[in-house]
PDB file of N, CA and C in Angstrom:
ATOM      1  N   UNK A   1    -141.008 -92.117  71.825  1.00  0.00           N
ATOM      2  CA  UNK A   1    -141.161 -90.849  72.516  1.00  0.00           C
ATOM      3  C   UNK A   1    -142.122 -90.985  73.693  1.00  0.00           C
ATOM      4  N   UNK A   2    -143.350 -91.443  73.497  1.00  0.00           N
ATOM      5  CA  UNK A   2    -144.109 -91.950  74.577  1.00  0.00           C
ATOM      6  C   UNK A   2    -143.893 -92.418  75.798  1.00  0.00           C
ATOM      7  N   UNK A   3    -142.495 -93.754  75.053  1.00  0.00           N
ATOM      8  CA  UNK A   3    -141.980 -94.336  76.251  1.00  0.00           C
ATOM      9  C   UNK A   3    -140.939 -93.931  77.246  1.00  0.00           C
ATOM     10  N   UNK A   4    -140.478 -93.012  76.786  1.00  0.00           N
ATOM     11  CA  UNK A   4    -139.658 -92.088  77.608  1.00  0.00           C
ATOM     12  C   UNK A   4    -140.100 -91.282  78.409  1.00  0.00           C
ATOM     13  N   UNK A   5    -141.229 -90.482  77.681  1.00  0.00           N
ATOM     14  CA  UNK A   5    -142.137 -89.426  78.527  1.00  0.00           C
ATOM     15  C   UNK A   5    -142.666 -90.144  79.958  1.00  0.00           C
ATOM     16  N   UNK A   6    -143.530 -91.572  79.562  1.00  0.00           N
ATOM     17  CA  UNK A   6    -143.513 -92.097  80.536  1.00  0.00           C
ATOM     18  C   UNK A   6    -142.822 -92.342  81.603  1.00  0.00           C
ATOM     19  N   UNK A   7    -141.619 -92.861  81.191  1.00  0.00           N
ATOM     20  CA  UNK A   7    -140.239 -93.096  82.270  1.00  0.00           C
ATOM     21  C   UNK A   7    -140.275 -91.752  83.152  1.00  0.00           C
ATOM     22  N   UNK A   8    -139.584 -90.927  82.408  1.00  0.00           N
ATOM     23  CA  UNK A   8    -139.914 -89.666  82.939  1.00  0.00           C
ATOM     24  C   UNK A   8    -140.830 -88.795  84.081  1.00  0.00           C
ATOM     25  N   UNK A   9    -141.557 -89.083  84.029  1.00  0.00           N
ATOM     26  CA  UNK A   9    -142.897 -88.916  84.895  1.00  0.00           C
ATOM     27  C   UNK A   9    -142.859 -89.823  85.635  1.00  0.00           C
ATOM     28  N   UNK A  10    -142.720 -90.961  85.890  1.00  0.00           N
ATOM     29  CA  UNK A  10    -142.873 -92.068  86.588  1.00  0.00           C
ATOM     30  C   UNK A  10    -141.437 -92.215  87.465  1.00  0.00           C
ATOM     31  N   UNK A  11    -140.190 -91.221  86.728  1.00  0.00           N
ATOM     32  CA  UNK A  11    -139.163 -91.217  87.698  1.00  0.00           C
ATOM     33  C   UNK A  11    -139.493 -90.046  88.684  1.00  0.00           C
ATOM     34  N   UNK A  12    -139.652 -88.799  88.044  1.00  0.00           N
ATOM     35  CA  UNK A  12    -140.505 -87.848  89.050  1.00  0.00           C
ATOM     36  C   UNK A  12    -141.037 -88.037  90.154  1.00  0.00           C
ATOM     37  N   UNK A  13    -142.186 -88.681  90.064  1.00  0.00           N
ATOM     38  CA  UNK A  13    -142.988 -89.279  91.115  1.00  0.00           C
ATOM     39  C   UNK A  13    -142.454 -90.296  92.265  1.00  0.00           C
ATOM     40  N   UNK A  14    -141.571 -90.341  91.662  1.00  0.00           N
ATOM     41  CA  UNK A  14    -140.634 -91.667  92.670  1.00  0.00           C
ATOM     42  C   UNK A  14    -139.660 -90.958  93.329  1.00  0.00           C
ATOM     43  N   UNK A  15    -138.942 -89.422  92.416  1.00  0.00           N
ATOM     44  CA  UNK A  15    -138.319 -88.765  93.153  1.00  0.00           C
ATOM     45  C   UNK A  15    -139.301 -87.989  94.718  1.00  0.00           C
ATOM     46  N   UNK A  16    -140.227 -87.472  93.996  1.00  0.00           N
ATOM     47  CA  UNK A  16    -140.774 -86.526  95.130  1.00  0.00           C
ATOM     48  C   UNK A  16    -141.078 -87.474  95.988  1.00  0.00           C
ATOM     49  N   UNK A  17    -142.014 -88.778  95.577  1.00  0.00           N
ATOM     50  CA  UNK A  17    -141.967 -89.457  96.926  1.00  0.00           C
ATOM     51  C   UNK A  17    -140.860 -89.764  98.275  1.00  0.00           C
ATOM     52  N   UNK A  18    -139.746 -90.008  97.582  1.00  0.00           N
ATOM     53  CA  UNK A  18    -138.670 -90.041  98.051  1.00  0.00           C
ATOM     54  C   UNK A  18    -137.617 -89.280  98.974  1.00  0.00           C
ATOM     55  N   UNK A  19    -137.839 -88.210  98.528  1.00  0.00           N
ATOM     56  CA  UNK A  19    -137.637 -86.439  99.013  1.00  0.00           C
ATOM     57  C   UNK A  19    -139.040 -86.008  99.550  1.00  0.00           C
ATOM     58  N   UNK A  20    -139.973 -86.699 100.226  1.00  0.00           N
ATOM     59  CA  UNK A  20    -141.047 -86.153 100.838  1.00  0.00           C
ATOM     60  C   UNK A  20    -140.766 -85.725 102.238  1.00  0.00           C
ATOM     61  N   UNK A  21    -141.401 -84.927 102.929  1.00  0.00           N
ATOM     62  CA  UNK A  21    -140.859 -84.503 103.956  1.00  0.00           C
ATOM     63  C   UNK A  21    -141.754 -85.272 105.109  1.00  0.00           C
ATOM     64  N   UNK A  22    -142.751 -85.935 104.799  1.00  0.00           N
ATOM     65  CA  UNK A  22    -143.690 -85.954 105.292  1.00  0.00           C
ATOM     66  C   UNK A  22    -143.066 -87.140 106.750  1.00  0.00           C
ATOM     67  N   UNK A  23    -143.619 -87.345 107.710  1.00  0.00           N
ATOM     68  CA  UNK A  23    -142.945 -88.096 108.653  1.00  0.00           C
ATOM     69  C   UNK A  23    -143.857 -89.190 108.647  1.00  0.00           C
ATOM     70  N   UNK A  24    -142.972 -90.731 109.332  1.00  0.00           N
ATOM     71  CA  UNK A  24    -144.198 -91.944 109.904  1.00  0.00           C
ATOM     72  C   UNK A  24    -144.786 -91.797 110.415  1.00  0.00           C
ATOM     73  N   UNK A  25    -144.448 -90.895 111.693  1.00  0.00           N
ATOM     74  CA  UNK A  25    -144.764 -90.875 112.723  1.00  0.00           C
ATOM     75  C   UNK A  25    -145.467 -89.308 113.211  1.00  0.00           C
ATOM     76  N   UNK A  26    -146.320 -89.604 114.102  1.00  0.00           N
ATOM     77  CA  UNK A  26    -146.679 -88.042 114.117  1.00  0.00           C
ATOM     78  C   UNK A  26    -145.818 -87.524 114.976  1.00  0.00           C
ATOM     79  N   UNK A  27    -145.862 -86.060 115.496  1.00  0.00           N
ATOM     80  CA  UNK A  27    -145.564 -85.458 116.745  1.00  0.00           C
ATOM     81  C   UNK A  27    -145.866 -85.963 118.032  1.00  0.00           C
ATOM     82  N   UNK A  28    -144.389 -86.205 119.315  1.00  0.00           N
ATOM     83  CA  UNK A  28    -144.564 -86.247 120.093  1.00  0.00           C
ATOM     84  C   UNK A  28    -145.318 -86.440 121.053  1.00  0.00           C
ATOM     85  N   UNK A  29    -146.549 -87.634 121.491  1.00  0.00           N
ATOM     86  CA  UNK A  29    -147.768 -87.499 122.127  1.00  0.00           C
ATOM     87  C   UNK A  29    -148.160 -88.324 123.339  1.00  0.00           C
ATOM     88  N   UNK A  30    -148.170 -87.201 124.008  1.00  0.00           N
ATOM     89  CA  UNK A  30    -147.883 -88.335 125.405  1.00  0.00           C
ATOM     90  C   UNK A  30    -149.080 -89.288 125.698  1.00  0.00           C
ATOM     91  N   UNK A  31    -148.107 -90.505 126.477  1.00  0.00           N
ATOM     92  CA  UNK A  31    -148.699 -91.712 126.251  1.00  0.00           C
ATOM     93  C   UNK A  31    -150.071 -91.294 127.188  1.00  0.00           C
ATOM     94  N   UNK A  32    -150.336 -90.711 128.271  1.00  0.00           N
ATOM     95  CA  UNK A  32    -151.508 -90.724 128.988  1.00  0.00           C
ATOM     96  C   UNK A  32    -151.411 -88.983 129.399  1.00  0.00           C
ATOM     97  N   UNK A  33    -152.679 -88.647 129.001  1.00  0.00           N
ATOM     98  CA  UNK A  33    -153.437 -87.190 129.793  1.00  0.00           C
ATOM     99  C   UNK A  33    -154.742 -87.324 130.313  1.00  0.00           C
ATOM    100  N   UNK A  34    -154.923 -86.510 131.020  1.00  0.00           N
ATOM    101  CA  UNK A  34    -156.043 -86.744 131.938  1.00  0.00           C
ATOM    102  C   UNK A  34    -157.116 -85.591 131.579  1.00  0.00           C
ATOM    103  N   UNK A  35    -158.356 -85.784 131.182  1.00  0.00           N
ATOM    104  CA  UNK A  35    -159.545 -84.748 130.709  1.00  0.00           C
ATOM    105  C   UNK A  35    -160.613 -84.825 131.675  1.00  0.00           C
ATOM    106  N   UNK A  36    -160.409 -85.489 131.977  1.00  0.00           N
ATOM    107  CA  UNK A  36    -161.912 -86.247 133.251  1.00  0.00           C
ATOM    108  C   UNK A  36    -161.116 -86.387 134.631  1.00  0.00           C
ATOM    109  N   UNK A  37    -161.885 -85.495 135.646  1.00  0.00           N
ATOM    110  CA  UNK A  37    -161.146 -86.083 137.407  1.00  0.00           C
ATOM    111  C   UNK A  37    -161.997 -86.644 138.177  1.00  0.00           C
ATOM    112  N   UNK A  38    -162.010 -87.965 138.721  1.00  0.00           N
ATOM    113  CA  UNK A  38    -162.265 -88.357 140.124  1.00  0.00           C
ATOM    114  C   UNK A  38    -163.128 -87.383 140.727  1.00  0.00           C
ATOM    115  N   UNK A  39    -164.107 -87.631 141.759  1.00  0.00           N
ATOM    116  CA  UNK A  39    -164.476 -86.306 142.922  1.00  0.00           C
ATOM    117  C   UNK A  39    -164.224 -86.644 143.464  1.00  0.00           C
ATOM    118  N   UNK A  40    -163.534 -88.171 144.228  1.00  0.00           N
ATOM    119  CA  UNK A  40    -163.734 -89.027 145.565  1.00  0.00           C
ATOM    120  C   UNK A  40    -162.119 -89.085 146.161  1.00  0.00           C
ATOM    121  N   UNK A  41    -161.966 -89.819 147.053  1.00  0.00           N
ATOM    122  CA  UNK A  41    -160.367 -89.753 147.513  1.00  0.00           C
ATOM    123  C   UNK A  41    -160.485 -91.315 147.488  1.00  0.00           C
ATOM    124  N   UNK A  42    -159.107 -91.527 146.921  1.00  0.00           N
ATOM    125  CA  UNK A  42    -158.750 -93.132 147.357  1.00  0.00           C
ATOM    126  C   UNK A  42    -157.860 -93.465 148.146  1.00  0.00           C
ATOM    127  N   UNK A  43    -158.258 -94.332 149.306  1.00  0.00           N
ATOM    128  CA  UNK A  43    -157.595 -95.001 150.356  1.00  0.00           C
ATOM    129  C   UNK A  43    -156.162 -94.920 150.217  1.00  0.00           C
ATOM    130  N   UNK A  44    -155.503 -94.204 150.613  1.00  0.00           N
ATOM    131  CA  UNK A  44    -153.737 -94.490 150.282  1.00  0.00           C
ATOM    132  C   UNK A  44    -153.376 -95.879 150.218  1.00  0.00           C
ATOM    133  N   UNK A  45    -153.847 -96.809 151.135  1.00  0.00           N
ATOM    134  CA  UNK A  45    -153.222 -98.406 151.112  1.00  0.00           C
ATOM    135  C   UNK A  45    -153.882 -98.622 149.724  1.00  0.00           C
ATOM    136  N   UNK A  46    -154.847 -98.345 148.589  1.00  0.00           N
ATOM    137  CA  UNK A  46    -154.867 -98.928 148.002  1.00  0.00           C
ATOM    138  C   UNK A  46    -154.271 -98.455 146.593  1.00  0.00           C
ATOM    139  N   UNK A  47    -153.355 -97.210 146.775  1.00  0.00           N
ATOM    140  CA  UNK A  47    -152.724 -97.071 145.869  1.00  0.00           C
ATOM    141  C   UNK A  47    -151.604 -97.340 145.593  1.00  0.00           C
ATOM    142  N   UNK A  48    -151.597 -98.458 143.955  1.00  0.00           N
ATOM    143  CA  UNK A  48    -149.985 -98.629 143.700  1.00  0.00           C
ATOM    144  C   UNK A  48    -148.713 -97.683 143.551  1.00  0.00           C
ATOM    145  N   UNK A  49    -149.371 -96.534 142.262  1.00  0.00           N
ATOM    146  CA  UNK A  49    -148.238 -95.604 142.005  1.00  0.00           C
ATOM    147  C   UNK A  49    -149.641 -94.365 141.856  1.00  0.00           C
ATOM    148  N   UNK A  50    -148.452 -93.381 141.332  1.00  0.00           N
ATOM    149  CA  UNK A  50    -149.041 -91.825 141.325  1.00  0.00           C
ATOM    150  C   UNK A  50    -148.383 -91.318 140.577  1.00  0.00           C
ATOM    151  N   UNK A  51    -148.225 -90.698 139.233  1.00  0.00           N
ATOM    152  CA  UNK A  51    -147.837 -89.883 138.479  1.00  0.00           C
ATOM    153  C   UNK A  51    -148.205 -88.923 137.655  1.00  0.00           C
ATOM    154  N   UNK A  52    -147.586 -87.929 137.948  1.00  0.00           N
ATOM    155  CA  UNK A  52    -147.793 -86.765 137.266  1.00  0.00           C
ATOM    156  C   UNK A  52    -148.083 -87.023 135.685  1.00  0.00           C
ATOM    157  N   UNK A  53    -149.350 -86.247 135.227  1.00  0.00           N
ATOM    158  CA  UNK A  53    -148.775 -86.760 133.680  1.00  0.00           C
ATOM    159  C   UNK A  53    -147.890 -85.636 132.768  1.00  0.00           C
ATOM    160  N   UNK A  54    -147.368 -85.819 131.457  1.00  0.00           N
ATOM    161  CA  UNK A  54    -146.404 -85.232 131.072  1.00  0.00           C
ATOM    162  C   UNK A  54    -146.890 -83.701 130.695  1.00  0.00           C
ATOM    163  N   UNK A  55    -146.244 -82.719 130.658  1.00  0.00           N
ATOM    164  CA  UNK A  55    -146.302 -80.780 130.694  1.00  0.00           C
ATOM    165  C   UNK A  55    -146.895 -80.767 129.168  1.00  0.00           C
ATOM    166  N   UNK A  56    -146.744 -82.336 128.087  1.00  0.00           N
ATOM    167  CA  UNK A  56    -147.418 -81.948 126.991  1.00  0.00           C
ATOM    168  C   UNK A  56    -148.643 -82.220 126.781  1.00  0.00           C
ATOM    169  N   UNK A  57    -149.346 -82.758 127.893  1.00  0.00           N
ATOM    170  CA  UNK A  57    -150.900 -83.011 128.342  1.00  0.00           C
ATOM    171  C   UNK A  57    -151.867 -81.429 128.081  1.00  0.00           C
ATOM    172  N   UNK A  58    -152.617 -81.316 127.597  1.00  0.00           N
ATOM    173  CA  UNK A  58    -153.846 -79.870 127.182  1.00  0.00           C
ATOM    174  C   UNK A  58    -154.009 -79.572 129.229  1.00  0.00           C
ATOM    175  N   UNK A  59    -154.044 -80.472 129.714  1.00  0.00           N
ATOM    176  CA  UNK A  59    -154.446 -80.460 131.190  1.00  0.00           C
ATOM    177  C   UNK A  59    -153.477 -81.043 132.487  1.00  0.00           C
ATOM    178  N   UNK A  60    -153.244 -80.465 133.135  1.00  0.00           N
ATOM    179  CA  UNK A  60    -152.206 -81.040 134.542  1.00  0.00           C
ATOM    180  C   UNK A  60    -153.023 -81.797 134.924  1.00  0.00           C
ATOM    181  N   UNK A  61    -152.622 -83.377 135.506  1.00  0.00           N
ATOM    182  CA  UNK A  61    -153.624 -84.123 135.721  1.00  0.00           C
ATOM    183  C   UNK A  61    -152.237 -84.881 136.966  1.00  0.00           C
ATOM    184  N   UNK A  62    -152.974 -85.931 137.547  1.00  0.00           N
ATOM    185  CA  UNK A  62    -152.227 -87.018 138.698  1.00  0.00           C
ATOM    186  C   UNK A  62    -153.229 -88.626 137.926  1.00  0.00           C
ATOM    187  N   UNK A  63    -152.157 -89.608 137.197  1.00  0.00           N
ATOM    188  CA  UNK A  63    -152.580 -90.542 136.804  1.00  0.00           C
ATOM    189  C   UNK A  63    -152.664 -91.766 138.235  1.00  0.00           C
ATOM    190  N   UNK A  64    -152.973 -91.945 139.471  1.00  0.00           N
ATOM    191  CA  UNK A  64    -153.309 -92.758 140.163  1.00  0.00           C
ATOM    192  C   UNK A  64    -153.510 -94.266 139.681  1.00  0.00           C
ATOM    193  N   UNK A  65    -152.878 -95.128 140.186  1.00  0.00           N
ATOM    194  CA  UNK A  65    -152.972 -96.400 139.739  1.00  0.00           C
ATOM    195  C   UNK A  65    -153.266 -97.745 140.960  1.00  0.00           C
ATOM    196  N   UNK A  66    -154.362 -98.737 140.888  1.00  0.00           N
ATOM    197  CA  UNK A  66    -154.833 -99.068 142.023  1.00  0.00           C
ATOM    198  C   UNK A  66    -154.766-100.631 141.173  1.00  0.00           C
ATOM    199  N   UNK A  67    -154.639-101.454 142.512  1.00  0.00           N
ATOM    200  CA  UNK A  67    -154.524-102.898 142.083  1.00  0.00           C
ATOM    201  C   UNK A  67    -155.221-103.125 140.599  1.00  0.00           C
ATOM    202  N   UNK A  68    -156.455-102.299 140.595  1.00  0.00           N
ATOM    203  CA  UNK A  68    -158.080-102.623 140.010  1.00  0.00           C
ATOM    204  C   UNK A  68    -157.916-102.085 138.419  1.00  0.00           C
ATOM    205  N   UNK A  69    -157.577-100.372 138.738  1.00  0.00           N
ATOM    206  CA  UNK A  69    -157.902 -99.402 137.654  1.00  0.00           C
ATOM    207  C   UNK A  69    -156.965 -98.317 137.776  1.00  0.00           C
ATOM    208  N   UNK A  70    -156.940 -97.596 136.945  1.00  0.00           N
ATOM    209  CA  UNK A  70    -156.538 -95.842 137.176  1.00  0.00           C
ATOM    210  C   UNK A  70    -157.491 -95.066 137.180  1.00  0.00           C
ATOM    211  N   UNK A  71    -157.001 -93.993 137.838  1.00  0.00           N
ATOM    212  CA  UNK A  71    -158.062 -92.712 137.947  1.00  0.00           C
ATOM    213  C   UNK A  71    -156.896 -91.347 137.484  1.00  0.00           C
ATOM    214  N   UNK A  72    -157.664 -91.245 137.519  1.00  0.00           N
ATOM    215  CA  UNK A  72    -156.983 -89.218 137.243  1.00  0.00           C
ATOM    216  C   UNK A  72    -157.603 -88.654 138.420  1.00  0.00           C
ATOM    217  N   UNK A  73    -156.683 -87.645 139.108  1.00  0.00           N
ATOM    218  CA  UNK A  73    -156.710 -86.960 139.847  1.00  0.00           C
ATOM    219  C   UNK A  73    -156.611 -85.572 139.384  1.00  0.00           C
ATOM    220  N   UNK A  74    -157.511 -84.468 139.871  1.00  0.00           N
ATOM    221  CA  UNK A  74    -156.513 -82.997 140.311  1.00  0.00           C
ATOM    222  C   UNK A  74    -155.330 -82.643 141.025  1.00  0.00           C
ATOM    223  N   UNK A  75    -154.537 -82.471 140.020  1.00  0.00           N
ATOM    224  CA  UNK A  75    -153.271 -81.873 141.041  1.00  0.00           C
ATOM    225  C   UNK A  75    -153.581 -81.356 142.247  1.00  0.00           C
ATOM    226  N   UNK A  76    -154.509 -80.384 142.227  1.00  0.00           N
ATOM    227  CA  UNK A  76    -154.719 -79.038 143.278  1.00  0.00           C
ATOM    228  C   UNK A  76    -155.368 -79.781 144.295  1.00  0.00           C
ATOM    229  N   UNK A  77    -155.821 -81.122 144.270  1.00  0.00           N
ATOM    230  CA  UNK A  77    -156.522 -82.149 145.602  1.00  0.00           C
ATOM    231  C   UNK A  77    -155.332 -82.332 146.506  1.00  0.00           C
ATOM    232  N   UNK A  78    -156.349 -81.488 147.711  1.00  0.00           N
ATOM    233  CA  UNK A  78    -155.259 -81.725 148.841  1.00  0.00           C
ATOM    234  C   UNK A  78    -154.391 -82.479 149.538  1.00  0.00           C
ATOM    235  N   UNK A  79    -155.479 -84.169 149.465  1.00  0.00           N
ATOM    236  CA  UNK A  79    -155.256 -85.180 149.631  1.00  0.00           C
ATOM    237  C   UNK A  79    -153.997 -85.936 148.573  1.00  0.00           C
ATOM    238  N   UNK A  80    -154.337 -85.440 147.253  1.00  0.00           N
ATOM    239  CA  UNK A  80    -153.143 -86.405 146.614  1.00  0.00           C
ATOM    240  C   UNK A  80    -151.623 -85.237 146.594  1.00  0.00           C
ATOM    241  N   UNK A  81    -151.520 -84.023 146.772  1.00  0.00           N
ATOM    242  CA  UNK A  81    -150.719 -83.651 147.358  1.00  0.00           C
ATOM    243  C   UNK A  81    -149.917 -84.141 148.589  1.00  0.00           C
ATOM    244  N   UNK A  82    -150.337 -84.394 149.169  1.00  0.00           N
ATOM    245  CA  UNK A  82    -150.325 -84.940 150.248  1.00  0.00           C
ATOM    246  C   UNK A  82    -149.145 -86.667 149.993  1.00  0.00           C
ATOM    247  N   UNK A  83    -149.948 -87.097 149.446  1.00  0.00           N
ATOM    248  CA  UNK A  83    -149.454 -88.299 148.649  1.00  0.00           C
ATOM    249  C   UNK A  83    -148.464 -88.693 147.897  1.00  0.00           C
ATOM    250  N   UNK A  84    -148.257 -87.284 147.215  1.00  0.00           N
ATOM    251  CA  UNK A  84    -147.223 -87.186 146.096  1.00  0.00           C
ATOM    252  C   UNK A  84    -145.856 -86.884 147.136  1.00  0.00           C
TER     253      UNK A  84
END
């Protein structure tokens, strides 16, 4: 009787694990957002690319990318308007 009860329980647990809803992976998260901006302007010749980062960012940001580093930009900078 024991050993059944056991089985029992031990198939349970293997069911719910199984039927868990739970995911690998989390939600959707974009690869780069920007929290921190630049104050300065960078040289257009020394920028490689410029991209917007994605609408699921907490913040609208401009990811700037330079031989060296990236920066984050403000959208609302006149200059990388300009750019974009």
């Amino acid at each position: 009787m024991r050993a059944s009860s056991l089985c029992l329980v031990f198939g349970l647990v293997l069911l719910m694990a199984w039927t868990s809803e739970a995911q690998p992976h989390g939600a959707a998260v974009p690869e780069r957002c920007c929290f921190d901006f630049i104050d300065f302007q960078i040289p257009g010749k020394k920028i490689v690319s410029a991209m917007r980062t994605n609408s699921h960012c907490p913040v609208a940001g401009v990811v700037v990318t330079t031989p060296r580093t990236e920066f984050c930009v403000n959208p609302d900078e006149a200059w990388i308007k300009k750019y974009l």
